[in-house]
C-alpha atoms as a PDB file:
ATOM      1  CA  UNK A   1     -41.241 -35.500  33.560  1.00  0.00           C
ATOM      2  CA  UNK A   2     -44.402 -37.964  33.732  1.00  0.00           C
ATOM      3  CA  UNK A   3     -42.547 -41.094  33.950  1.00  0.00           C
ATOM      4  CA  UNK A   4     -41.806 -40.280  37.411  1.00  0.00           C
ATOM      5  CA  UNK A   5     -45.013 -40.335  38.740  1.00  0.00           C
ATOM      6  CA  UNK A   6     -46.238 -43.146  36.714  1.00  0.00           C
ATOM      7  CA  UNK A   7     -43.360 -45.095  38.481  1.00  0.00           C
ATOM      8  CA  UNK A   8     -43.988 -44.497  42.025  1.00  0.00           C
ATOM      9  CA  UNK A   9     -47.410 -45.376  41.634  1.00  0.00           C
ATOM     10  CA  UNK A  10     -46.558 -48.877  40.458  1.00  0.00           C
ATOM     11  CA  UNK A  11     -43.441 -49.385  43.106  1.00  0.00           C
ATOM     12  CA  UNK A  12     -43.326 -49.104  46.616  1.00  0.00           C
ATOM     13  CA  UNK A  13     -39.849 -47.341  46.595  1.00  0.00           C
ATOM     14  CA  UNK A  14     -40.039 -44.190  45.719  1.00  0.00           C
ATOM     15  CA  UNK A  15     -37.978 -43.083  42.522  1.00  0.00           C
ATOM     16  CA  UNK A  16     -36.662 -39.460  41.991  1.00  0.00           C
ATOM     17  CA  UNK A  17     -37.024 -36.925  38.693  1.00  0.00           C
ATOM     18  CA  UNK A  18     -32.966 -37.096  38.561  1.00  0.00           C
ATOM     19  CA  UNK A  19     -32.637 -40.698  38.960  1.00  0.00           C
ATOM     20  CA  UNK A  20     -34.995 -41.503  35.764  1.00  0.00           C
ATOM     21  CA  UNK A  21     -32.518 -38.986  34.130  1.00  0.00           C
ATOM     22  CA  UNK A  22     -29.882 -40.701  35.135  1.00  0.00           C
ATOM     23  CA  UNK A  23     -30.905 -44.028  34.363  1.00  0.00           C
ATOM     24  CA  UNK A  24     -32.466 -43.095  31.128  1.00  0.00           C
ATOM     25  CA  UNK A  25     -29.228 -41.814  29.791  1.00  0.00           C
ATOM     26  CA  UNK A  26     -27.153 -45.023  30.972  1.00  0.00           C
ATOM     27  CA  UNK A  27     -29.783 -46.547  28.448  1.00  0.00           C
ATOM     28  CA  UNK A  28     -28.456 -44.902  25.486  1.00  0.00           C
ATOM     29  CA  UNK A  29     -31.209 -42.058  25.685  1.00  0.00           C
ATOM     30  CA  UNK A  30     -30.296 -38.297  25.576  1.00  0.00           C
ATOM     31  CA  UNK A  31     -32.579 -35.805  26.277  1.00  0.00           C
ATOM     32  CA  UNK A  32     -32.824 -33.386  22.680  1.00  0.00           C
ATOM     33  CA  UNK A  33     -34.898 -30.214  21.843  1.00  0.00           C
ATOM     34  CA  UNK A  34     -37.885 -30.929  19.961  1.00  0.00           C
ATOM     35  CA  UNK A  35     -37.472 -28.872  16.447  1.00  0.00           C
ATOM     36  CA  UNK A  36     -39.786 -29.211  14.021  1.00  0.00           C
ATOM     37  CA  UNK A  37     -38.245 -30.109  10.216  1.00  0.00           C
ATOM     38  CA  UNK A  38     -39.056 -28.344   6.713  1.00  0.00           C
ATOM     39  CA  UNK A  39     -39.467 -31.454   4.806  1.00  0.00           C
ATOM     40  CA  UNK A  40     -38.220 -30.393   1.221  1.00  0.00           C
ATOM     41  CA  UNK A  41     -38.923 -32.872  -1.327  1.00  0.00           C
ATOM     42  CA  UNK A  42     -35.912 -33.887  -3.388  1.00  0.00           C
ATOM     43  CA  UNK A  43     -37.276 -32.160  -7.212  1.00  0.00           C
ATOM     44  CA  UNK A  44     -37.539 -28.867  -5.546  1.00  0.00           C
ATOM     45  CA  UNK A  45     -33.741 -29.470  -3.681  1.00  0.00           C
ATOM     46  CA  UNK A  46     -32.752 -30.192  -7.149  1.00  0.00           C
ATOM     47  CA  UNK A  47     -33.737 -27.206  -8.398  1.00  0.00           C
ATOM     48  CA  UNK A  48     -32.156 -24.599  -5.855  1.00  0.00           C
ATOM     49  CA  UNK A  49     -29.259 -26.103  -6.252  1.00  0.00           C
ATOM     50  CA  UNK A  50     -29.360 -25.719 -10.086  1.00  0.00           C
ATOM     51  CA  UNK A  51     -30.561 -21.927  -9.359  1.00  0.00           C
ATOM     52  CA  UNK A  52     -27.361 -21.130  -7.094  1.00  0.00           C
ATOM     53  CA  UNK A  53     -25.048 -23.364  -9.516  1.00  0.00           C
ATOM     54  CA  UNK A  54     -26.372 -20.877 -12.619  1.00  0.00           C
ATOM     55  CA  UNK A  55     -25.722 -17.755 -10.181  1.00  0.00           C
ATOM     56  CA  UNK A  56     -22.481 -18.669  -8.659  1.00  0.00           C
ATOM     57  CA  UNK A  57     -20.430 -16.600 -11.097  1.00  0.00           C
ATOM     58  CA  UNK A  58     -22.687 -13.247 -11.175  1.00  0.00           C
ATOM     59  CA  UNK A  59     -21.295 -10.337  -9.442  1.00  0.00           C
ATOM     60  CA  UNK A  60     -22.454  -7.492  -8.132  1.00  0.00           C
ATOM     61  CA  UNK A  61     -22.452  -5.207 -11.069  1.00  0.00           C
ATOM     62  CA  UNK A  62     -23.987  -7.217 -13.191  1.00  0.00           C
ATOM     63  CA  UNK A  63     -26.909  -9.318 -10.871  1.00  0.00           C
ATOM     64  CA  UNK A  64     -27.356  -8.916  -6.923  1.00  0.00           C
ATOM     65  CA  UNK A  65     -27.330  -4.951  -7.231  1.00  0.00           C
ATOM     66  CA  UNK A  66     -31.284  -5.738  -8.987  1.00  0.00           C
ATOM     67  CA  UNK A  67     -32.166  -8.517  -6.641  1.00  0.00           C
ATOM     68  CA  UNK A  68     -34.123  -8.087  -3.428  1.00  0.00           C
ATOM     69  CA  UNK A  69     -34.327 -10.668  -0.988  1.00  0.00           C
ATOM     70  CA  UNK A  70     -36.929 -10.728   2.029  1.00  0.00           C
ATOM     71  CA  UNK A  71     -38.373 -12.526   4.537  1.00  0.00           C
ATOM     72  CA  UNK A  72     -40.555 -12.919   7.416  1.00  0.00           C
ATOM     73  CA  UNK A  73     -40.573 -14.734  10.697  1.00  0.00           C
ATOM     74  CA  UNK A  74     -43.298 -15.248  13.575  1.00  0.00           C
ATOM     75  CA  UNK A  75     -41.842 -14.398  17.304  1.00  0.00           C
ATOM     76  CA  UNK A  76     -43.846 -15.602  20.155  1.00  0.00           C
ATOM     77  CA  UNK A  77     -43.505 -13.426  23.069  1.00  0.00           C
ATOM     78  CA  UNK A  78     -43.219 -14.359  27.190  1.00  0.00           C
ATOM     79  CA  UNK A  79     -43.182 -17.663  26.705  1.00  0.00           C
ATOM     80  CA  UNK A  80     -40.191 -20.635  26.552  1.00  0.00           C
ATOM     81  CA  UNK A  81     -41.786 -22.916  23.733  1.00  0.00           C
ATOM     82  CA  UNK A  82     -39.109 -25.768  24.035  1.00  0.00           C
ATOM     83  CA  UNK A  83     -40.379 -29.274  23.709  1.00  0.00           C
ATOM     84  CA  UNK A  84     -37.966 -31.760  24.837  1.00  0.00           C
ATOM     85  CA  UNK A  85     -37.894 -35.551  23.734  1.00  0.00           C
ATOM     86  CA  UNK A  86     -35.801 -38.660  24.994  1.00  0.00           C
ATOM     87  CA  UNK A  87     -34.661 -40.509  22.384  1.00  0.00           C
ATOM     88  CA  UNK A  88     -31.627 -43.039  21.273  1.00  0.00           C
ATOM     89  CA  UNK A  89     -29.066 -41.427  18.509  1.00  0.00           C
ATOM     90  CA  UNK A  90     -30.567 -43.959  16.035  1.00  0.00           C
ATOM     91  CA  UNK A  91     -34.399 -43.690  16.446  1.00  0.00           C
ATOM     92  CA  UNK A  92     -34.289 -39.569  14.404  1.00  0.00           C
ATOM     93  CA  UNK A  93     -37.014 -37.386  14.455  1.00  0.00           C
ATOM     94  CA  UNK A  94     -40.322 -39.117  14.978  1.00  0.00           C
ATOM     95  CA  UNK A  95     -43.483 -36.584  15.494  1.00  0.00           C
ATOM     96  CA  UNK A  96     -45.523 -39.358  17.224  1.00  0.00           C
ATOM     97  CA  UNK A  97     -43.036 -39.040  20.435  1.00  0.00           C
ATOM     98  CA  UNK A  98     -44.268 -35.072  20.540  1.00  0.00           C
ATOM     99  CA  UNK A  99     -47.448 -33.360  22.403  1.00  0.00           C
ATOM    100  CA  UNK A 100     -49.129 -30.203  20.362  1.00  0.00           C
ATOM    101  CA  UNK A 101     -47.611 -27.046  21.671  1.00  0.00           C
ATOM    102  CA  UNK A 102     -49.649 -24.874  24.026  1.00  0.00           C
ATOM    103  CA  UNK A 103     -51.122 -21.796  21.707  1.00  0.00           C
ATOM    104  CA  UNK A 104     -48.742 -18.940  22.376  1.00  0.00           C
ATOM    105  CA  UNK A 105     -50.283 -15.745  24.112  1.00  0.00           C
ATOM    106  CA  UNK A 106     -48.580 -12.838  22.205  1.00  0.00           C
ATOM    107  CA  UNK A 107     -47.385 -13.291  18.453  1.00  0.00           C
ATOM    108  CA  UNK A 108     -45.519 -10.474  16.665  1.00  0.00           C
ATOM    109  CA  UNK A 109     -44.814 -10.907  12.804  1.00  0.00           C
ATOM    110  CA  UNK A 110     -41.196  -9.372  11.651  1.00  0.00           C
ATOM    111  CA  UNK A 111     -40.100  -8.776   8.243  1.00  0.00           C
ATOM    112  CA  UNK A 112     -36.869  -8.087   6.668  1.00  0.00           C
ATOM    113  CA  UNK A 113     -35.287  -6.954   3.192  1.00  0.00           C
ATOM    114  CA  UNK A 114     -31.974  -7.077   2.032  1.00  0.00           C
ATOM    115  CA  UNK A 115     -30.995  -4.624  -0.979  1.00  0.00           C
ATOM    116  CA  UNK A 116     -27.383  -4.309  -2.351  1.00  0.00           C
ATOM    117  CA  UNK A 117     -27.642  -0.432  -2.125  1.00  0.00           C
ATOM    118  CA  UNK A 118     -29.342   0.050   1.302  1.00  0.00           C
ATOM    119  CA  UNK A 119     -32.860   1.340   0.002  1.00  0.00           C
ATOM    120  CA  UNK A 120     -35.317   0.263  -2.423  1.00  0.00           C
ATOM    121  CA  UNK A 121     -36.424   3.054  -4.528  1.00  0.00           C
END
């Protein structure tokens, strides 16, 4: 926490980590992970919904036993990449109260498939 230090520079009594805590959330502040948002823009949330909404009454004879779905998702190893932020209920996600993440030493890529019959062929 750097507001600490900054403090007992500037005061002649010396102020602890868990008293800024403290104090801070007496203020109305609450301490929050950092998570970074997928902004989707509202034409493309228009259109998955219309996508699902066309779907909804396919089965699995007829649809999902042809469809594949798949994904992939970047795992950073040996490190805890948590950002947190203080912030008031109100004030929402605002990227100007974050710091750039440190560059993360080990990175393994993982990707998944999901088929209705277990296998692609």
């Amino acid at each position: 926490m750097k507001l600490r230090p900054d403090l007992n520079v500037t005061r002649d009594v010396k102020v602890s980590a868990r008293t800024v805590r403290r104090r801070l959330k007496f203020s109305g502040y609450r301490k929050v992970v950092y998570t970074k948002k997928v902004v989707i823009k509202v034409g493309n949330k228009r259109k998955r919904v219309d996508w699902c909404r066309g779907k909804r009454w396919r089965t699995v004879e007829n649809l999902w036993r042809y469809v594949i779905f798949s994904d992939e998702s970047q795992v950073c190893l040996g490190q805890d990449h948590r950002v947190y932020v203080w912030r008031k209920q109100e004030e929402g996600w605002r990227p100007d109260l974050v710091k750039r993440r440190e560059q993360c030493p080990v990175k393994v890529m993982v990707w998944g498939v999901f088929v209705s019959m277990g296998s692609v062929q």
